[in-house]
Protein backbone atom coordinates (compact mmCIF):
# COMPACT_ATOMS: atom_id res chain seq x y z
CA UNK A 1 37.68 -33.68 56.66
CA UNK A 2 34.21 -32.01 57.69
CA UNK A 3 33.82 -28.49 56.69
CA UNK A 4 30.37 -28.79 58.31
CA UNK A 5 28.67 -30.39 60.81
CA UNK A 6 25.25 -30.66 62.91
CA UNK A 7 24.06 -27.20 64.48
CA UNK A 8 25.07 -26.78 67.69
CA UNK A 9 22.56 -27.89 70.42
CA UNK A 10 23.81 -25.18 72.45
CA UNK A 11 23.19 -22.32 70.25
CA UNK A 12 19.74 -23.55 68.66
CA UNK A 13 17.86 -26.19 71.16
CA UNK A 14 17.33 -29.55 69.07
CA UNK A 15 13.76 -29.34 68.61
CA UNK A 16 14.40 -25.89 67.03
CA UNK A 17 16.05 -24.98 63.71
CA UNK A 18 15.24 -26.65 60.06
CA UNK A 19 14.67 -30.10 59.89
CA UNK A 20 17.51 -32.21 58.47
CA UNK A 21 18.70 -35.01 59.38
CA UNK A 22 20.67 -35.16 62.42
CA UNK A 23 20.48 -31.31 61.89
CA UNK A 24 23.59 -31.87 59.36
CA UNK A 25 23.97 -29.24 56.78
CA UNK A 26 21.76 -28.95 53.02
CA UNK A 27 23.93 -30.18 50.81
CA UNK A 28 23.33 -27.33 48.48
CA UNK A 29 25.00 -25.07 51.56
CA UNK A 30 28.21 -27.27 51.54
CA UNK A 31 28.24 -27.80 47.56
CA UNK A 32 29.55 -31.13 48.25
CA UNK A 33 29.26 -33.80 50.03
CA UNK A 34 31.15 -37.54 50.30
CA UNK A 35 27.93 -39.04 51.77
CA UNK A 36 24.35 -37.45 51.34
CA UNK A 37 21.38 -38.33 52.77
CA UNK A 38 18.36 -38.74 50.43
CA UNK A 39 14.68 -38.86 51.11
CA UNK A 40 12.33 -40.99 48.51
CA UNK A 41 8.89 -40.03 49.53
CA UNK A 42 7.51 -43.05 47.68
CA UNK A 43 4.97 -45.28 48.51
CA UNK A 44 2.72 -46.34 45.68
CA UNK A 45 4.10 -49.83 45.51
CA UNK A 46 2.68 -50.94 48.51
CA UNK A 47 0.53 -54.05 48.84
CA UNK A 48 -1.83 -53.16 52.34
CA UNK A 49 -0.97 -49.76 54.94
CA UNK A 50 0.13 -46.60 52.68
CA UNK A 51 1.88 -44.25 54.26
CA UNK A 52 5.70 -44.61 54.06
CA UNK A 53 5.35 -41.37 51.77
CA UNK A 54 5.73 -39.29 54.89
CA UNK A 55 8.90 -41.93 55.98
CA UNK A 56 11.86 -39.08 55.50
CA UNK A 57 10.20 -36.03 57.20
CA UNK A 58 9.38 -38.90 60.45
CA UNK A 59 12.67 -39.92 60.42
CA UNK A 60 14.72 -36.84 60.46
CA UNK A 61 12.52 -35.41 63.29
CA UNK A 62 13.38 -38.77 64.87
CA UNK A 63 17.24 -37.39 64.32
CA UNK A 64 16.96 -34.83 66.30
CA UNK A 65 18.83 -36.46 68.91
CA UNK A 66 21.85 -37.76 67.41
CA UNK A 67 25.12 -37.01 68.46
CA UNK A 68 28.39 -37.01 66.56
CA UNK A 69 30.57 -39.32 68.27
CA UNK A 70 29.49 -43.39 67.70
CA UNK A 71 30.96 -44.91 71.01
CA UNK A 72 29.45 -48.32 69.37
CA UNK A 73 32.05 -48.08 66.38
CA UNK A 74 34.30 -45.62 67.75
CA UNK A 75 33.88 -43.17 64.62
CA UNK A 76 32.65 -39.21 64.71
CA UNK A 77 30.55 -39.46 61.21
CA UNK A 78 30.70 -36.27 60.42
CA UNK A 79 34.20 -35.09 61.04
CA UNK A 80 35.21 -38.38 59.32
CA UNK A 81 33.65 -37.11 56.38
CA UNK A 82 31.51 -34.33 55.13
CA UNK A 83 27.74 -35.69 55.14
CA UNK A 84 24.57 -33.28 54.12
CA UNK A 85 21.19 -33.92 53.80
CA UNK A 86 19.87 -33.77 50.04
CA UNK A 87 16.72 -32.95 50.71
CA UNK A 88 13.75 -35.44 49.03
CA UNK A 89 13.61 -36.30 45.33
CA UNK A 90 10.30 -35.66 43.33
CA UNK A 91 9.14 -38.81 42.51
CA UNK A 92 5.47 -39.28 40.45
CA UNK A 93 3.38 -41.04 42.87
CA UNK A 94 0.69 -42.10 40.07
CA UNK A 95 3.49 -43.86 37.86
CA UNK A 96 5.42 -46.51 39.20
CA UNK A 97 7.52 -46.94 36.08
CA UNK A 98 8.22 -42.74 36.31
CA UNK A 99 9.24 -42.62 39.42
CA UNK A 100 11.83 -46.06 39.28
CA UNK A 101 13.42 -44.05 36.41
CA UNK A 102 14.06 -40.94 37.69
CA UNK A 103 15.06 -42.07 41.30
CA UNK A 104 18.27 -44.44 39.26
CA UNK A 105 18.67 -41.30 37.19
CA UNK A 106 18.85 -39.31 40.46
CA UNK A 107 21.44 -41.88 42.12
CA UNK A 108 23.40 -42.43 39.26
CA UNK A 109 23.88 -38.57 39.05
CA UNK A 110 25.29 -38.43 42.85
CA UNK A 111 27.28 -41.63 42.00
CA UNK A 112 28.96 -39.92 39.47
CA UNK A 113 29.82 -36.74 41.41
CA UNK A 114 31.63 -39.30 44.10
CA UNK A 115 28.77 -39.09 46.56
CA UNK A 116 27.20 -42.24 48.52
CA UNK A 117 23.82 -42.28 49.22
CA UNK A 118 22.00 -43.13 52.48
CA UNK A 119 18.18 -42.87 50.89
CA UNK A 120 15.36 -43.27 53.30
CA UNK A 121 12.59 -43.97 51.87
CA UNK A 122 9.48 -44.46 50.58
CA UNK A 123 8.44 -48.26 50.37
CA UNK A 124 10.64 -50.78 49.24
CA UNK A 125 9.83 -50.55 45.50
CA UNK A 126 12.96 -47.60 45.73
CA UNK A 127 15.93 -50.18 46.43
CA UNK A 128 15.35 -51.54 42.55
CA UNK A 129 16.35 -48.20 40.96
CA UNK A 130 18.97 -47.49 43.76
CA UNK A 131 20.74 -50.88 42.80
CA UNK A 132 20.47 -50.55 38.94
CA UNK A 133 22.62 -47.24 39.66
CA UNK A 134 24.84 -49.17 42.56
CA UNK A 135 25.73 -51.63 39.82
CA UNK A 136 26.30 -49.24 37.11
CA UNK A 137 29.17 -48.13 38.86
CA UNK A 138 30.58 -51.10 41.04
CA UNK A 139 28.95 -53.76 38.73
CA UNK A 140 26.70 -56.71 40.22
CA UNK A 141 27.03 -56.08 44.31
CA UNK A 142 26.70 -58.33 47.30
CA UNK A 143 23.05 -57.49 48.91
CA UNK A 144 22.36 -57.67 52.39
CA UNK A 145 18.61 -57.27 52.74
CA UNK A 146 17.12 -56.90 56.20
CA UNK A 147 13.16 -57.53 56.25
CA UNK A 148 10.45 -59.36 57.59
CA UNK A 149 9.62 -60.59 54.27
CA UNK A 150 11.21 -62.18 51.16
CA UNK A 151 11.01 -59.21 48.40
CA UNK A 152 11.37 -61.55 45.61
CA UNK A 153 7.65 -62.35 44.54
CA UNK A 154 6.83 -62.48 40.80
CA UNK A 155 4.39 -59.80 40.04
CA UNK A 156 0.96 -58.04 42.28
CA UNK A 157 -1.81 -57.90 40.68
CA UNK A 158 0.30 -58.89 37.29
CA UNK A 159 1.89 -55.50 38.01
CA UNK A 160 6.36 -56.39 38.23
CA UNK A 161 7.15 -53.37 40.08
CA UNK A 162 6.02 -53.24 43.46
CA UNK A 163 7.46 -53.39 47.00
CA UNK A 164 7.23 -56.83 47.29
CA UNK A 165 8.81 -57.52 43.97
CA UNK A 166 12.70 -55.62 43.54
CA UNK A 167 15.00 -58.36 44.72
CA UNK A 168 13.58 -60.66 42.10
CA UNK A 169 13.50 -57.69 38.99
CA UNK A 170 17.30 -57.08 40.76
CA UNK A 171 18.29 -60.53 40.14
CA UNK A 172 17.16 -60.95 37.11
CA UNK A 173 18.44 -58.31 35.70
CA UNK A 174 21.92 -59.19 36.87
CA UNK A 175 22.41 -56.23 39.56
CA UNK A 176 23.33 -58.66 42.04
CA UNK A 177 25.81 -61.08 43.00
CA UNK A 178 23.70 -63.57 44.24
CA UNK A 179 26.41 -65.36 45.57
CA UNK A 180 26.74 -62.98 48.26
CA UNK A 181 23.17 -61.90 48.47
CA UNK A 182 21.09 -62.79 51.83
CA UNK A 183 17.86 -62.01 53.48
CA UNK A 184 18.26 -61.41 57.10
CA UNK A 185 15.03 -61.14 59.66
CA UNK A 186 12.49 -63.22 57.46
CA UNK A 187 9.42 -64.50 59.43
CA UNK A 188 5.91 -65.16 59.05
CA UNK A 189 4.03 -67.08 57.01
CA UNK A 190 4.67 -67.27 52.54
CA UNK A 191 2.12 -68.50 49.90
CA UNK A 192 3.77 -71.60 50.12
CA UNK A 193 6.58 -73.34 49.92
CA UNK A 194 7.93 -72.46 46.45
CA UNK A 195 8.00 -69.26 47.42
CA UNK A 196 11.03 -70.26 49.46
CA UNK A 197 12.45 -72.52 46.37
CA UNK A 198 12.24 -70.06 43.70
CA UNK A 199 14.04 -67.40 46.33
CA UNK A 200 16.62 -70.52 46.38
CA UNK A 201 17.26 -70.50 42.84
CA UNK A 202 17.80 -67.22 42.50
CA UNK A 203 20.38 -67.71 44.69
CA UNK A 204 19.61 -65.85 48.13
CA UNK A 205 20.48 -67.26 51.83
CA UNK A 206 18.26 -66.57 54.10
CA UNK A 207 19.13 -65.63 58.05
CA UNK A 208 15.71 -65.65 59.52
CA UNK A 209 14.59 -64.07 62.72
CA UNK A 210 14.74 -67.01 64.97
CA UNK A 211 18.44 -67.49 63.37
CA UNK A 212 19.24 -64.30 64.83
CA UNK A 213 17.66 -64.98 68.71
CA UNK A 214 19.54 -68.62 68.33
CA UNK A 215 22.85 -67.80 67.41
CA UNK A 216 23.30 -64.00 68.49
CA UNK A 217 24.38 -60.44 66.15
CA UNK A 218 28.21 -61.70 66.80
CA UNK A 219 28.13 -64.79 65.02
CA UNK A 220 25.30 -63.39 62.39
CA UNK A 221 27.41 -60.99 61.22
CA UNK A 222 31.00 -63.04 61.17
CA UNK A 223 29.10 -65.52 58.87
CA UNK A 224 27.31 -62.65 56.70
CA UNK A 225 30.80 -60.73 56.30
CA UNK A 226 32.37 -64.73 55.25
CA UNK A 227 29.55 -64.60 52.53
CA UNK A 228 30.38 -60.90 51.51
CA UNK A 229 33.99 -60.99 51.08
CA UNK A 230 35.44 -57.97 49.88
CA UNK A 231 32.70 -57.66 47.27
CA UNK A 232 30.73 -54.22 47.45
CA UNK A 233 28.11 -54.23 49.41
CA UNK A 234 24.32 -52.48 49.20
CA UNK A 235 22.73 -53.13 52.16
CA UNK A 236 18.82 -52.49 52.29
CA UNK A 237 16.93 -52.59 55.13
CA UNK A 238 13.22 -52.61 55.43
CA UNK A 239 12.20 -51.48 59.36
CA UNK A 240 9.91 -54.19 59.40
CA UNK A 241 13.03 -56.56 59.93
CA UNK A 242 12.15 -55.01 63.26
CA UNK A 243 8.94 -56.52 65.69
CA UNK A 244 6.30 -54.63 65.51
CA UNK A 245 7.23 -53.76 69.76
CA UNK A 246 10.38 -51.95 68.29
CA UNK A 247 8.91 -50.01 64.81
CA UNK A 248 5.10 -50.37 64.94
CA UNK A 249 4.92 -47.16 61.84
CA UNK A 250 5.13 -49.63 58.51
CA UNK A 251 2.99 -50.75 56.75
CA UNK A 252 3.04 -54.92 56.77
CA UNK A 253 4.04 -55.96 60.44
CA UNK A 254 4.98 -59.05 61.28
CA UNK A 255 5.32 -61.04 64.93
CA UNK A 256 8.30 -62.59 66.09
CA UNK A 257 10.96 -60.08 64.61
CA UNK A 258 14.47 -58.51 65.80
CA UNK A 259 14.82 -56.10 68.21
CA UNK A 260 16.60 -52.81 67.40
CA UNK A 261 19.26 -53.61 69.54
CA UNK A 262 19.91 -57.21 67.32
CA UNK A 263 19.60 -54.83 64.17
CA UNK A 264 21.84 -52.01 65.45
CA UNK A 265 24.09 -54.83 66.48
CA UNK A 266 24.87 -56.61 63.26
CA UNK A 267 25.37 -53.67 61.57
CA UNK A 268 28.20 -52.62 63.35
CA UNK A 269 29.32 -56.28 63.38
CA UNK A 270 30.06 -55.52 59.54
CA UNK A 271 33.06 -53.33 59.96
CA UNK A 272 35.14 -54.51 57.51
CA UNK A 273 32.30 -54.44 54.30
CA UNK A 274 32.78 -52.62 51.38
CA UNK A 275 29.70 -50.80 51.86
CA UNK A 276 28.72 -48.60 48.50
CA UNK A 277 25.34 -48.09 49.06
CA UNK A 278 22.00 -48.16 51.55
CA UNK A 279 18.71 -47.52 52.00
CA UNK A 280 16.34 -47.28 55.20
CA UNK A 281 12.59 -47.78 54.12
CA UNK A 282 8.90 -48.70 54.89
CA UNK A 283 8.65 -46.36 57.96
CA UNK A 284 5.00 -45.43 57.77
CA UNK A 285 4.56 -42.89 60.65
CA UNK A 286 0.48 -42.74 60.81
CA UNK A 287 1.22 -45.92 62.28
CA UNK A 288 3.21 -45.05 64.91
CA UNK A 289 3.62 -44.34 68.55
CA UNK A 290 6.02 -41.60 70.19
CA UNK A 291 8.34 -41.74 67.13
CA UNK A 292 9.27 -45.28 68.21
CA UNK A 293 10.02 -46.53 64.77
CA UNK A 294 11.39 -42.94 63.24
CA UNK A 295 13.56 -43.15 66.30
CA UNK A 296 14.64 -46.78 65.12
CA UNK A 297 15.04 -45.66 61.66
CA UNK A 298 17.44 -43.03 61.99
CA UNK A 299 19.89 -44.90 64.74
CA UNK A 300 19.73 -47.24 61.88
CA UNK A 301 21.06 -44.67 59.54
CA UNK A 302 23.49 -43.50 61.70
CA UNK A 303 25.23 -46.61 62.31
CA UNK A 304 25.30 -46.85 58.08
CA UNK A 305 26.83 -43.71 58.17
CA UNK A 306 29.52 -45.14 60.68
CA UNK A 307 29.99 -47.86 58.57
CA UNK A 308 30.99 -45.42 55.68
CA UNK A 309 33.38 -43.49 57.87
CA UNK A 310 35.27 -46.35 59.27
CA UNK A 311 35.42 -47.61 55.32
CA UNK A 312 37.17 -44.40 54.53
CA UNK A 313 39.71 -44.96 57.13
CA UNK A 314 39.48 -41.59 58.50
CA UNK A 315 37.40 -42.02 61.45
């Protein structure tokens, strides 16, 4: 049960007080925590707009708003569970290969103290280490991946660790149960069509965007939770899964996407998953407009943190 919640909008107006998310406690106030949110200020695997370094300060200002009853899943987070914000890990942003290792050093360590991670990052380069520790403890997971693009490109530049690249190093390396993995929101145009065949081998399904608009959240997430099982579950979800009308702040936009509503929708649809782990990335807030896409962001992270109350039975 929650020792300690959000700060009381009554006694300290939300747009007051320290900025956490959902103005939860530090975790280094509570000592411990069963879910933590993490911030991975990270963005120097990105392919065109920088900027997604300044993601988990613009989307726990975009908190500020959240309440702690989920009418949508019918779950109070945090009296479910205790949740704290962790604050942002110190990742190198001149070496890639640095930063990757001490982010999965960083996870495994909260892994290992019984503590579930919600990180926000950062671009997308953040979800390989956050796996690699995901698997060290569960072993190869079922992957949902929400995104506007496919994630599973060989190399940039020649270089293997970008944000365009950690589905494919995560596969390869035998993090995932590709049997259960799926991409979910794809659109746009590829380099061609073996970019869609080598995703096949690997062994990802894809859901795209028009998917979604044809066949509705419902029936999305009945047949995503059929391909899931009981297996755990990492989901990872790139705010560009989202049209550019509902999260213009990231860095590669892309026409024809989901609306927040579709996104927030799904989610919940997925009750029943064994979710172990999550991340919220590529919100790039130089980009945006009235916190529109921080906004997104966190309801997004909220609804993962319903997900993990409702798992724990106690909500």
């Amino acid at each position: 049960m929650s020792t300690t919640g959000p700060l009381d909008p009554t006694a300290m107006p939300r747009f007051g007080g320290f900025a956490t998310f959902a103005r939860l406690p530090r975790l280094e106030d509570v000592g411990h925590a069963e879910v933590a949110i993490l911030g991975a200020p990270f963005d120097s695997g990105v392919s065109y707009r920088p900027g997604a370094r300044f993601g988990p300060a613009a989307v726990r200002d975009g908190s500020r708003l959240l309440r702690p009853y989920h009418p949508g899943l019918d779950v109070a987070p945090f009296a479910a569970m205790q949740v704290a914000d962790a604050g942002d890990t110190a990742l190198n942003p001149f070496a890639i290969h640095e930063a990757i290792g001490e982010l999965e050093r960083v996870a495994a360590e909260y892994g290992d103290r019984g503590t579930k991670l919600v990180t926000v990052g950062g671009d997308h380069t953040i979800a390989l280490p956050l796996l690699r520790a995901a698997a060290r403890r569960h072993g190869p997971v079922a992957l949902l991946h929400f995104d506007a693009h496919l994630d599973t490109w060989d190399t940039y530049f020649g270089e293997p660790y970008t944000h365009g690249t950690p589905f494919r190093r995560a596969a390869e390396e035998g993090l995932l149960d590709t049997a259960s993995a799926c991409h979910v929101g794809t659109r746009g145009p590829v380099y061609g069509r073996a970019d869609l065949e080598e995703d096949e081998r690997l062994g990802f399904g894809i859901v795209t965007s028009a998917d979604v608009l044809r066949s509705g959240p419902d029936e999305i997430a009945s047949a995503l939770l059929d391909r899931i099982g009981d297996r755990p579950l990492y989901i990872s979800i790139d705010i560009d899964v989202l049209d550019p009308a509902h999260a213009p702040g990231t860095g590669t936009p892309e026409a024809g996407g989901m609306t927040s509503r579709e996104l927030l929708e799904i989610l919940r649809g997925l009750r029943p998953a064994r979710l172990v782990g999550a991340d919220v990335v590529e919100v790039a807030p130089a980009y945006d407009h009235a916190e529109i896409t921080a906004i997104a962001a966190a309801h997004v992270v909220y609804d993962l943190l319903g997900l993990y109350a409702l798992r724990a039975g106690r909500g």
